[in-house]
Structures are given as structure tokens and as C-alpha cells.
Protein backbone atom coordinates (compact mmCIF):
# COMPACT_ATOMS: atom_id res chain seq x y z
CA UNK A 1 7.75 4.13 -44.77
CA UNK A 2 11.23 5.43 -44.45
CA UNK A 3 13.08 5.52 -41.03
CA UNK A 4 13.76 9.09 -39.52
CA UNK A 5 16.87 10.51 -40.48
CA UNK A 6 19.08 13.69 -39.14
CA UNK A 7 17.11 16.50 -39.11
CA UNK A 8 13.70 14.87 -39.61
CA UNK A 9 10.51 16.02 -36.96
CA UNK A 10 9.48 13.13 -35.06
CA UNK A 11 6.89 12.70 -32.46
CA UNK A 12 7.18 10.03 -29.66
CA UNK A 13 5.14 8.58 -26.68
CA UNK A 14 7.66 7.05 -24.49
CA UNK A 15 7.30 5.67 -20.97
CA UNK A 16 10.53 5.53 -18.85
CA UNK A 17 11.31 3.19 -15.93
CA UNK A 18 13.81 2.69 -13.80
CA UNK A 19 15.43 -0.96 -13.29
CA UNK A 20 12.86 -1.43 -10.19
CA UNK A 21 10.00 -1.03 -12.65
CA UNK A 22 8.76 2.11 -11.46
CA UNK A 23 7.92 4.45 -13.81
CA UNK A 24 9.53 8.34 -13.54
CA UNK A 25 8.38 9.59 -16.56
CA UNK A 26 5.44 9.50 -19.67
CA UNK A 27 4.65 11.43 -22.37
CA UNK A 28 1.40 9.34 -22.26
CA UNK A 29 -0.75 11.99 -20.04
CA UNK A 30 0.54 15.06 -21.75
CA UNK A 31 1.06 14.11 -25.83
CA UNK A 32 3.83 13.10 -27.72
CA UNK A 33 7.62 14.46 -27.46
CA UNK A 34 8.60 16.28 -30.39
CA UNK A 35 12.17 16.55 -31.43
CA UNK A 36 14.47 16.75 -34.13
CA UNK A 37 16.68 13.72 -35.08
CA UNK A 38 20.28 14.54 -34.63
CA UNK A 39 20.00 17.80 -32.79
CA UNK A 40 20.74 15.99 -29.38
CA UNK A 41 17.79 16.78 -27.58
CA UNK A 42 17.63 13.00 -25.83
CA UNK A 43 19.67 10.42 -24.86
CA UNK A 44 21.53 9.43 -27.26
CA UNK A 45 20.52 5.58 -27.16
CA UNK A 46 17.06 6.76 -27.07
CA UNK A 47 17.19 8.25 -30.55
CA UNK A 48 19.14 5.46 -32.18
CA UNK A 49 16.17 3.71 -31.12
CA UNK A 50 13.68 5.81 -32.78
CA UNK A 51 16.11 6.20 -36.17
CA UNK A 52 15.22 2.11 -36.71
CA UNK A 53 11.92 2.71 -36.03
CA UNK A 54 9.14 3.16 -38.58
CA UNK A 55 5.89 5.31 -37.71
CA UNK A 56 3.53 2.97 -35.37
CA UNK A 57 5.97 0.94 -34.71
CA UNK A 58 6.79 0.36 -30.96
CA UNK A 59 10.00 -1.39 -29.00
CA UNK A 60 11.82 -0.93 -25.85
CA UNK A 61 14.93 0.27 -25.42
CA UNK A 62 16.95 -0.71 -22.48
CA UNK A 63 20.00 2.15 -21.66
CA UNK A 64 22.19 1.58 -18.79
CA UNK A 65 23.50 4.67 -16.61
CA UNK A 66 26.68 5.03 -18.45
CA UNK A 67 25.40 5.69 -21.80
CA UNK A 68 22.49 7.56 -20.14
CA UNK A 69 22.86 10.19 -17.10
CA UNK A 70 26.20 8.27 -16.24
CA UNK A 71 27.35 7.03 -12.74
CA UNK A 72 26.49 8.84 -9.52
CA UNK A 73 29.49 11.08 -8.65
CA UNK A 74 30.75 12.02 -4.99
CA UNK A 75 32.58 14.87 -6.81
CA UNK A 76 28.88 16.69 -7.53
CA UNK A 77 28.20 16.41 -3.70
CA UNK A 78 29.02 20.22 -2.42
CA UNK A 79 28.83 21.91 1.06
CA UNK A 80 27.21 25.11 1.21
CA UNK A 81 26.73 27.69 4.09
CA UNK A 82 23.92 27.25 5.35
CA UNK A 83 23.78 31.58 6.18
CA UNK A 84 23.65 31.26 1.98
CA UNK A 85 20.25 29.66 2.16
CA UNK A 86 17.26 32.72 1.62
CA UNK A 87 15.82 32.90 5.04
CA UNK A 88 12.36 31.52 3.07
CA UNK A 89 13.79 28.35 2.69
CA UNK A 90 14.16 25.68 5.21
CA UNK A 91 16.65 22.68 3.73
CA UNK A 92 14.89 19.33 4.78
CA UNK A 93 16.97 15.75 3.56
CA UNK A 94 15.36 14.91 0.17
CA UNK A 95 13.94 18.27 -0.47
CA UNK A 96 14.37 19.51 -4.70
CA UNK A 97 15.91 22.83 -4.85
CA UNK A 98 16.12 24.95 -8.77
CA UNK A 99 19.90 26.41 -8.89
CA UNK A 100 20.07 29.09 -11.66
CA UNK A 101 24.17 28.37 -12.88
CA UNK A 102 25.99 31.41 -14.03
CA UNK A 103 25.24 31.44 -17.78
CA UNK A 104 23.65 28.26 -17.67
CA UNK A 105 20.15 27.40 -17.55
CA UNK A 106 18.62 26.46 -14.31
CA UNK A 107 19.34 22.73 -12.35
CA UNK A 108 17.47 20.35 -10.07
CA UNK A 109 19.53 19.62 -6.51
CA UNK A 110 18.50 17.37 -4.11
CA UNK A 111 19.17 18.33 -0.43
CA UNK A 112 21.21 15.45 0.59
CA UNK A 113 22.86 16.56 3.93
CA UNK A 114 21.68 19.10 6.94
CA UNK A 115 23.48 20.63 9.74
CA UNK A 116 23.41 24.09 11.88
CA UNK A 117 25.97 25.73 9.85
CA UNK A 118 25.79 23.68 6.41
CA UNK A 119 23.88 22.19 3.74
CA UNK A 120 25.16 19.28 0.87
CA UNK A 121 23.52 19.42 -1.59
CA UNK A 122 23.69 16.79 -4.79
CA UNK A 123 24.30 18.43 -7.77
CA UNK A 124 24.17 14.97 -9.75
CA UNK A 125 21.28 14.28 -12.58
CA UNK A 126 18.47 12.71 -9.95
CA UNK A 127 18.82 9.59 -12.89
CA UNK A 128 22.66 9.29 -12.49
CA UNK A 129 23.33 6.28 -11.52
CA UNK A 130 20.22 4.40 -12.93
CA UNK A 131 19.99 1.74 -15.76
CA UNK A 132 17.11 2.92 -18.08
CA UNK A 133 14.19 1.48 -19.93
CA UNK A 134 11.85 3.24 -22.41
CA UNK A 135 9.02 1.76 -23.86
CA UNK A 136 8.67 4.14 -27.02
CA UNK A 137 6.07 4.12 -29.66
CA UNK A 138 7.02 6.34 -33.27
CA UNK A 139 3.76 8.30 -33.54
CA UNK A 140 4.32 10.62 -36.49
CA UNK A 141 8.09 11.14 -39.04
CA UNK A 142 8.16 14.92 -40.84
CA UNK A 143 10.95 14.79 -43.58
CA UNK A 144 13.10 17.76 -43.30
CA UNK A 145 11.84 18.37 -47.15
């Protein structure tokens, strides 16, 4: 069997942990990720992985946070009026907010800060910062034709 190459269809089961061991993401409960070799749809580590990799073949791929969601940044920490806030939603420390960007598709932001007049809130990757492992196993390879 041939290794996926650009542009190829590939399905993967992959199980990602953090350096702790705990586990903050699988494919295994909800089917295989499909993607398409070189279109940058993953991490980039992650599919050099899977372009060695022959169908049924498994291996683990350590990535550290540089070459994944890269370092935490104290830049990405903003202050925000709290007034801003809809009057629905209470900020709590911790608490995942979705931020629709202007032209941009929407973001995760953790509530990282809360006072009477403002809110931080971290607009980092909630993996920046981590060192990465993926267990991945190369269920199915669909040549481009």
C-alpha cells in the first residue's frame, strides 16, 4: 500500500493527550476524521505523521506547543467593559465564551479575569501552551485519482 500523498482522502482515529496524560480529544466515540492531505486542515506535525503511515497502521506522534497551538501569549489577554457583556450573560473565572471576529469565523475565550467594571478574557487557543501527543491509527487512504 502506498503512503498518502497531497491531495489524497484519508480517514483517521486519533486520540489526543495532553503531557499530564489526560485525554482532550477522540475521534474514537464519534468515527474517523476525514481530511485531505496537504490542504492544512491539522497540525501540521500531525499530518506528516499520517503521510508515513500506511492504512492500519498505528503510531504516536508526540508535538510540542511550538509546532502545535504555540506558546501561551499575555498579548491575547484583553480587558473588556464589562457594560459590553449582554445582560444574559454573567462572566464567571473559567467560563467558555463563542466570539464571532469580524470576517472571521467564530472563537472559543476563556473568562480569565472578573471585576465590577471589567472582564479579561483569553483570547489564546485553550491548547496554547501545551506539548501534544496523538495516538493515531490510518483507517482508510482515497487516491486523488
Amino acid at each position: 500500500m502506498a503512503h498518502p500523498r497531497p491531495g489524497d482522502t484519508v480517514r483517521v482515529h486519533y486520540t489526543g493527550r495532553l503531557q499530564d496524560g489526560r485525554v482532550f480529544d477522540s475521534s474514537r466515540q464519534r468515527g474517523p476524521l476525514e481530511l485531505t492531505v496537504g490542504e492544512g486542515q491539522v497540525i501540521p506535525m500531525f499530518e506528516e505523521a499520517l503521510t508515513a503511515m500506511e492504512p492500519g497502521e498505528e503510531r504516536t506522534v508526540a508535538i510540542p506547543a511550538d509546532q502545535a497551538f504555540g506558546p501561551r501569549r499575555a498579548d491575547l489577554f484583553v480587558s473588556v467593559d464589562r457594560a459590553q457583556f449582554p445582560e444574559h450573560i454573567e462572566p464567571a473565572v473559567g467560563q467558555e465564551l463563542q466570539v464571532k471576529r469580524e470576517g472571521g469565523p467564530t472563537a472559543i475565550v476563556t473568562v480569565a479575569e472578573v471585576s465590577d467594571e471589567q472582564v479579561t478574557i483569553d483570547t489564546n487557543h485553550p491548547l496554547a501552551g501545551e506539548d501534544l501527543t496523538f495516538d493515531l491509527e490510518l483507517v482508510e487512504v482515497r487516491s486523488r485519482g
